[in-house]
Each structure stands twice: as C-alpha cells, then as structure tokens.
Protein backbone atom coordinates (compact mmCIF):
# COMPACT_ATOMS: atom_id res chain seq x y z
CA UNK A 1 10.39 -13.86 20.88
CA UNK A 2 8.13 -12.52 23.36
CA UNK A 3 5.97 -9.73 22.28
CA UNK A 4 5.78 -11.69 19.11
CA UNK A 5 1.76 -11.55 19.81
CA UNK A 6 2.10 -7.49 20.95
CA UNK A 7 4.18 -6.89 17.43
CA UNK A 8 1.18 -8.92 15.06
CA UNK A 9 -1.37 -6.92 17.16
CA UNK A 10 0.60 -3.60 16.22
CA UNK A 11 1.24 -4.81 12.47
CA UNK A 12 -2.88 -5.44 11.90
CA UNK A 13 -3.52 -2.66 13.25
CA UNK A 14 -1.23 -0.23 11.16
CA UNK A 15 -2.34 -2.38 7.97
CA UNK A 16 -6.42 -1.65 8.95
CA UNK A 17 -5.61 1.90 8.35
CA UNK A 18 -7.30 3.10 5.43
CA UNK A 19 -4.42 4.19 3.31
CA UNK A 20 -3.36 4.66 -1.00
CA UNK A 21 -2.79 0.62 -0.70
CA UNK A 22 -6.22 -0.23 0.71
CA UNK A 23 -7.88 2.29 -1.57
CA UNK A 24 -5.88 1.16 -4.35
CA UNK A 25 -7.16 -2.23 -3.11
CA UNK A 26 -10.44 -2.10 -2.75
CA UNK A 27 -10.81 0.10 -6.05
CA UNK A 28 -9.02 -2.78 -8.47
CA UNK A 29 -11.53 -5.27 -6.62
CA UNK A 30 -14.58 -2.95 -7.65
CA UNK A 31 -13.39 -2.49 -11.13
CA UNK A 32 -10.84 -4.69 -12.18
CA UNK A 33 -12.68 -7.95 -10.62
CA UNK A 34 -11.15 -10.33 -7.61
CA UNK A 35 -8.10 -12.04 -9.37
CA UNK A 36 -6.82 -8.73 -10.26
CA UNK A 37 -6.90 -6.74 -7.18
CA UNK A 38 -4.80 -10.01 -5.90
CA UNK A 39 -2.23 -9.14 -8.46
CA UNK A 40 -2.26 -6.14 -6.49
CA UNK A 41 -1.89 -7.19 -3.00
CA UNK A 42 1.08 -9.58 -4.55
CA UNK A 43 2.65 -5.64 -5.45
CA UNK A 44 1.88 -4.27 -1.87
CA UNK A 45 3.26 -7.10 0.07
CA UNK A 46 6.23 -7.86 -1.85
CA UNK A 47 7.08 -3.92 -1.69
CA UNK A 48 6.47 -4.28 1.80
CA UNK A 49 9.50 -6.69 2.17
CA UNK A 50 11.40 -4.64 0.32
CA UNK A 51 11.13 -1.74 2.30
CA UNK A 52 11.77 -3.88 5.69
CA UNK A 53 14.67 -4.64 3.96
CA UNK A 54 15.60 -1.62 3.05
CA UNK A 55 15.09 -0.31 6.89
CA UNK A 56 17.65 -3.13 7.90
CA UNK A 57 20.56 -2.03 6.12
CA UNK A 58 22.77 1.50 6.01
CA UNK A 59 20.34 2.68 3.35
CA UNK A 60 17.80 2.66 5.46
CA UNK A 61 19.53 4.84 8.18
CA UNK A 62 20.63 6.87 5.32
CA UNK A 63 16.73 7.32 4.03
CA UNK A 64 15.93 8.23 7.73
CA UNK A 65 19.11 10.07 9.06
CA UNK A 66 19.37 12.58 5.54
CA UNK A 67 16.87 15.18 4.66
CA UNK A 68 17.58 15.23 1.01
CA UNK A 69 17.52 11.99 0.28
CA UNK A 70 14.01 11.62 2.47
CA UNK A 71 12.68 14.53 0.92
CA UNK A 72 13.63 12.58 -3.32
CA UNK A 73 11.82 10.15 -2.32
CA UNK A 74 8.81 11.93 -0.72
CA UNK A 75 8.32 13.91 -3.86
CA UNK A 76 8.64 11.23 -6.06
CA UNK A 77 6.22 9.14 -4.23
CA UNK A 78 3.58 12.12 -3.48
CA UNK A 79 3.31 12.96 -7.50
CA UNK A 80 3.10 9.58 -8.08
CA UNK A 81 0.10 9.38 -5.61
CA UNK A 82 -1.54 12.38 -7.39
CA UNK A 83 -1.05 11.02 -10.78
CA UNK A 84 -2.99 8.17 -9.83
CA UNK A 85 -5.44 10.19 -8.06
CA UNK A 86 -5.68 12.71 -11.38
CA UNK A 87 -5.68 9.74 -13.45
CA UNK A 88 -9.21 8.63 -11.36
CA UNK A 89 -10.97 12.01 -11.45
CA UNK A 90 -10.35 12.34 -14.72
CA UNK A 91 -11.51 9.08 -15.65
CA UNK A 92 -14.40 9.06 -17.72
CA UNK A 93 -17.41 6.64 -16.90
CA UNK A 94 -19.26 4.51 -19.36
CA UNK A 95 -21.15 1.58 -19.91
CA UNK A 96 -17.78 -0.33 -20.21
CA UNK A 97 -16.13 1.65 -17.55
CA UNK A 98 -15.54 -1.80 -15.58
CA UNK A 99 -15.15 -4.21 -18.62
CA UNK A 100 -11.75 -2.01 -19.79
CA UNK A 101 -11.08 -2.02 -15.94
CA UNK A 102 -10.88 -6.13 -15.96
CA UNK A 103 -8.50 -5.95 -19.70
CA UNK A 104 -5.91 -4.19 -17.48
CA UNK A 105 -3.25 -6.44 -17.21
CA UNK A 106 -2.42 -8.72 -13.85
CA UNK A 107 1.96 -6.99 -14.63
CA UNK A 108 -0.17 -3.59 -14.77
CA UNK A 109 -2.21 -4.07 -11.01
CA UNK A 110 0.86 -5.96 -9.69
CA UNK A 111 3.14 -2.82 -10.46
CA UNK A 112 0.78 0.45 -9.36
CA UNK A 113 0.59 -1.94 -6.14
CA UNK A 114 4.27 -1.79 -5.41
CA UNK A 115 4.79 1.61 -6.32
CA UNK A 116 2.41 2.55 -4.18
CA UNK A 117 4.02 1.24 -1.62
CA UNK A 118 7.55 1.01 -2.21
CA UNK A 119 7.47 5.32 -3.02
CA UNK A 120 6.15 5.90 0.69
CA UNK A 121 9.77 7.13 2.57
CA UNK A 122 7.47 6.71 5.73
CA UNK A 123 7.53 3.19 5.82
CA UNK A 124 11.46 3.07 6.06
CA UNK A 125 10.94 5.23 9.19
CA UNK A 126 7.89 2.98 10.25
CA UNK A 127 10.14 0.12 10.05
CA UNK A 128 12.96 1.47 11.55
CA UNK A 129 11.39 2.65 14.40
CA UNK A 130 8.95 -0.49 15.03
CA UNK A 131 11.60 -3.33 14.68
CA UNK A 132 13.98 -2.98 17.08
CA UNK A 133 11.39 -2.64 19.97
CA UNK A 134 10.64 -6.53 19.18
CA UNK A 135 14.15 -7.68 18.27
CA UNK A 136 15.41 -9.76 21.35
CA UNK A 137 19.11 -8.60 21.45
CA UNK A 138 20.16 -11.89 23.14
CA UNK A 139 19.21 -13.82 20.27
CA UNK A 140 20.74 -13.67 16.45
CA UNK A 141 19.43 -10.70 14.52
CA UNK A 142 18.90 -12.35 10.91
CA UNK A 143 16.33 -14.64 12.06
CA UNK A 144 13.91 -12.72 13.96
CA UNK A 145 14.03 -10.21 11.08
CA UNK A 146 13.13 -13.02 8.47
CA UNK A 147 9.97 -13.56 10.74
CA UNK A 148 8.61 -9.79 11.65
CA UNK A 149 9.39 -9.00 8.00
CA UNK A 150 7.28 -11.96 6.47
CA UNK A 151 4.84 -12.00 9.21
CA UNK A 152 3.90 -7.65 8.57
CA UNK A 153 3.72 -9.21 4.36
CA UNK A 154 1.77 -11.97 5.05
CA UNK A 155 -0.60 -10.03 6.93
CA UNK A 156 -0.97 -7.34 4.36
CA UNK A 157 -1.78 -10.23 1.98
CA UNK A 158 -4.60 -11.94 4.42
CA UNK A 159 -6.41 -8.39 5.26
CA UNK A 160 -6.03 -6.64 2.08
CA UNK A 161 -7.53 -9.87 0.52
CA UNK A 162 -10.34 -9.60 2.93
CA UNK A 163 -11.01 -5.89 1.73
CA UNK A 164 -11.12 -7.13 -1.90
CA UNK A 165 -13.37 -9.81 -1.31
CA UNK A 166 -15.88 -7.12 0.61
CA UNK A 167 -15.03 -4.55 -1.91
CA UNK A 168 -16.28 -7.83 -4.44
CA UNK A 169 -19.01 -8.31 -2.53
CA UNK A 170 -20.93 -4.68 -3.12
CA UNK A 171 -19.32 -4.24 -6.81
CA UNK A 172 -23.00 -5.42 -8.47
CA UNK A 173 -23.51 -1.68 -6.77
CA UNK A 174 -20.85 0.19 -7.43
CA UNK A 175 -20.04 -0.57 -10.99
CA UNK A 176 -23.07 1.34 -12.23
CA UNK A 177 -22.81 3.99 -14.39
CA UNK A 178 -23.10 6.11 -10.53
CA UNK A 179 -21.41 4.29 -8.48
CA UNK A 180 -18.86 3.90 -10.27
CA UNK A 181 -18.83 8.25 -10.53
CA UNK A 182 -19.08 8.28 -7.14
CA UNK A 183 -16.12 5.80 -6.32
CA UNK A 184 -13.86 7.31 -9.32
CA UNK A 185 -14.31 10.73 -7.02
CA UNK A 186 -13.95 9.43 -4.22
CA UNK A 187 -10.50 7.07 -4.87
CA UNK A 188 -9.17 10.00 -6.68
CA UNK A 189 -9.62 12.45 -4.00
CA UNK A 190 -8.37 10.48 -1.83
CA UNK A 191 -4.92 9.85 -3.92
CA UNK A 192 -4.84 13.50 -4.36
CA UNK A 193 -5.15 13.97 -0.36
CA UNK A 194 -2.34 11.68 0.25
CA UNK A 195 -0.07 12.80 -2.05
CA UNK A 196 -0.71 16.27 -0.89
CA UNK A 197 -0.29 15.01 2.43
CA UNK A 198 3.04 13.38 2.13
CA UNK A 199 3.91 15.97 -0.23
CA UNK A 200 3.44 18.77 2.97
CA UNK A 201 4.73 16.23 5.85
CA UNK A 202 7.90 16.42 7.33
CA UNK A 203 9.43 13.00 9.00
C-alpha cells in the first residue's frame, strides 16, 4: 500500500484534534487517575473499530446516503454529549471531588468512552470518505481494511495515552478545590458546545 505513510499522517492528525474523546480523555486522567482514563481510551478505540466497520458495510452507506437515519443518530449522540457536559457543570466540587472521581468504576470510564464515540454519525462519513482514497483496488479489499482500521485504533490508543499521561502530569494542579472548578467548567462547556454543534450540523 502506498500512501500507507500519507494515510497515518492524515489519521494523527484528525486524532490531535481536540474533540469530546480527548476532553473526555484528558478529564478522566485529571480526576479519575491514569489507569482509569486508559479504561477510557480502551472505549474510544474499540468504538473506533466499530464504526470503521460499520462504514464498510451497507449500513454504513445507509447511515451516510439517508437523512433520517443520519439525523437518529445525530440527536441521540448530541444529547448524549450535553448530558455529559450538564452532568460536569453541574458537578459540585469538594475536598473529595477527585477521590469519588478515582471510585468510578474502570466498566463505567470504558463505556462513556465508547459512547462518546460510537454516537458521533460523523465518523461513519469520516470513514467512508477517507478509506477508499488509500484502498489499492488491485489488491484484495479485506486485508487492507484490517490494517487502516487497526492502524486509525491503535493510534487513538498511543496519542490519547500521551494526553492522559500530560493531563497526569499537571493533575497535583488541577485537582484543587479551583482547578478542579475551573476544569469542571471548562469540560462541560465544551460537551455542551459539541453537542450543540452536532446537534445544528448538517452532513
């Protein structure tokens, strides 16, 4: 395959985009600790091969080719965005703020991960739109789809991981009773704003 290297280069760059998964991210490093934000990033990625699975069958073309069925599955994955987002404004900081953050199960981080991933209709298109400019025709299709597929999950994994371990790295300041204010605002606003977002877009 030979814009293998041009197709990793476009995937890192699409995953460096701050988005609901890297917020989600980097907010279950802060106040969940490390080991659970990976329970996370195990959610994202493995929602991310579902979806590039999704985009390689007829439901995918279905998904992209009918409005309804795009628009289901916009709504259901904006309000779910805005729950989350509601969920962090409303959130009430204490001393223990981050200790009840780290009792949250690993099932718990592993699921708001995929959600969050697998309710964005965009990434069908994304997928559907991106894979068949690096899919040599000449060659069998299965295969080269096993690889782009694994290769955009594994690098979610590696660069979501190295936004957690960042995210770690300035938690001694953001898990005070104000910083961790300041980041509840901030993540939920943010949720809000992309729910709203999707919620308004069109394909």
């Amino acid at each position: 395959m030979e814009n293998y290297i041009i197709y990793v280069g476009v995937a890192i760059a699409t995953i460096l985009l701050p988005g609901p998964a890297v917020m989600l991210t980097l907010n279950n490093s802060i106040q969940r600790g490390l080991l659970k934000s990976f329970a996370g990033i195990l959610g994202i990625a493995l929602a991310i091969l579902l979806v590039a699975t999704i985009s390689a069958t007829s439901l995918g073309v279905i998904l992209a080719s009918s409005a309804v069925a795009f628009t289901i599955i916009k709504v259901a994955g904006a309000a779910y965005l805005i729950y989350l987002g509601i969920k962090m404004l409303r959130s009430e900081v204490t001393n223990n703020t981050v200790i009840k953050g780290q009792e949250d199960s690993f099932l718990k981080c592993f699921m708001e991960g995929f959600l969050v991933s697998v309710s964005n209709p965009k990434a069908v298109i994304f997928f559907m739109s991106i894979f068949p400019q690096f899919i040599d025709l000449t060659q069998e299709y299965t295969p080269q789809f096993i690889l782009l597929a694994a290769t955009f999950a594994f690098l979610v994994m590696v660069i979501h991981t190295i936004y957690a371990v960042f995210a770690s790295f300035a938690k001694s300041r953001l898990s005070s009773h104000r910083g961790s204010s300041i980041l509840n605002k901030i993540s939920g606003g943010v949720f809000v704003s992309f729910g709203i977002g999707l919620a308004a877009s069109s394909k």
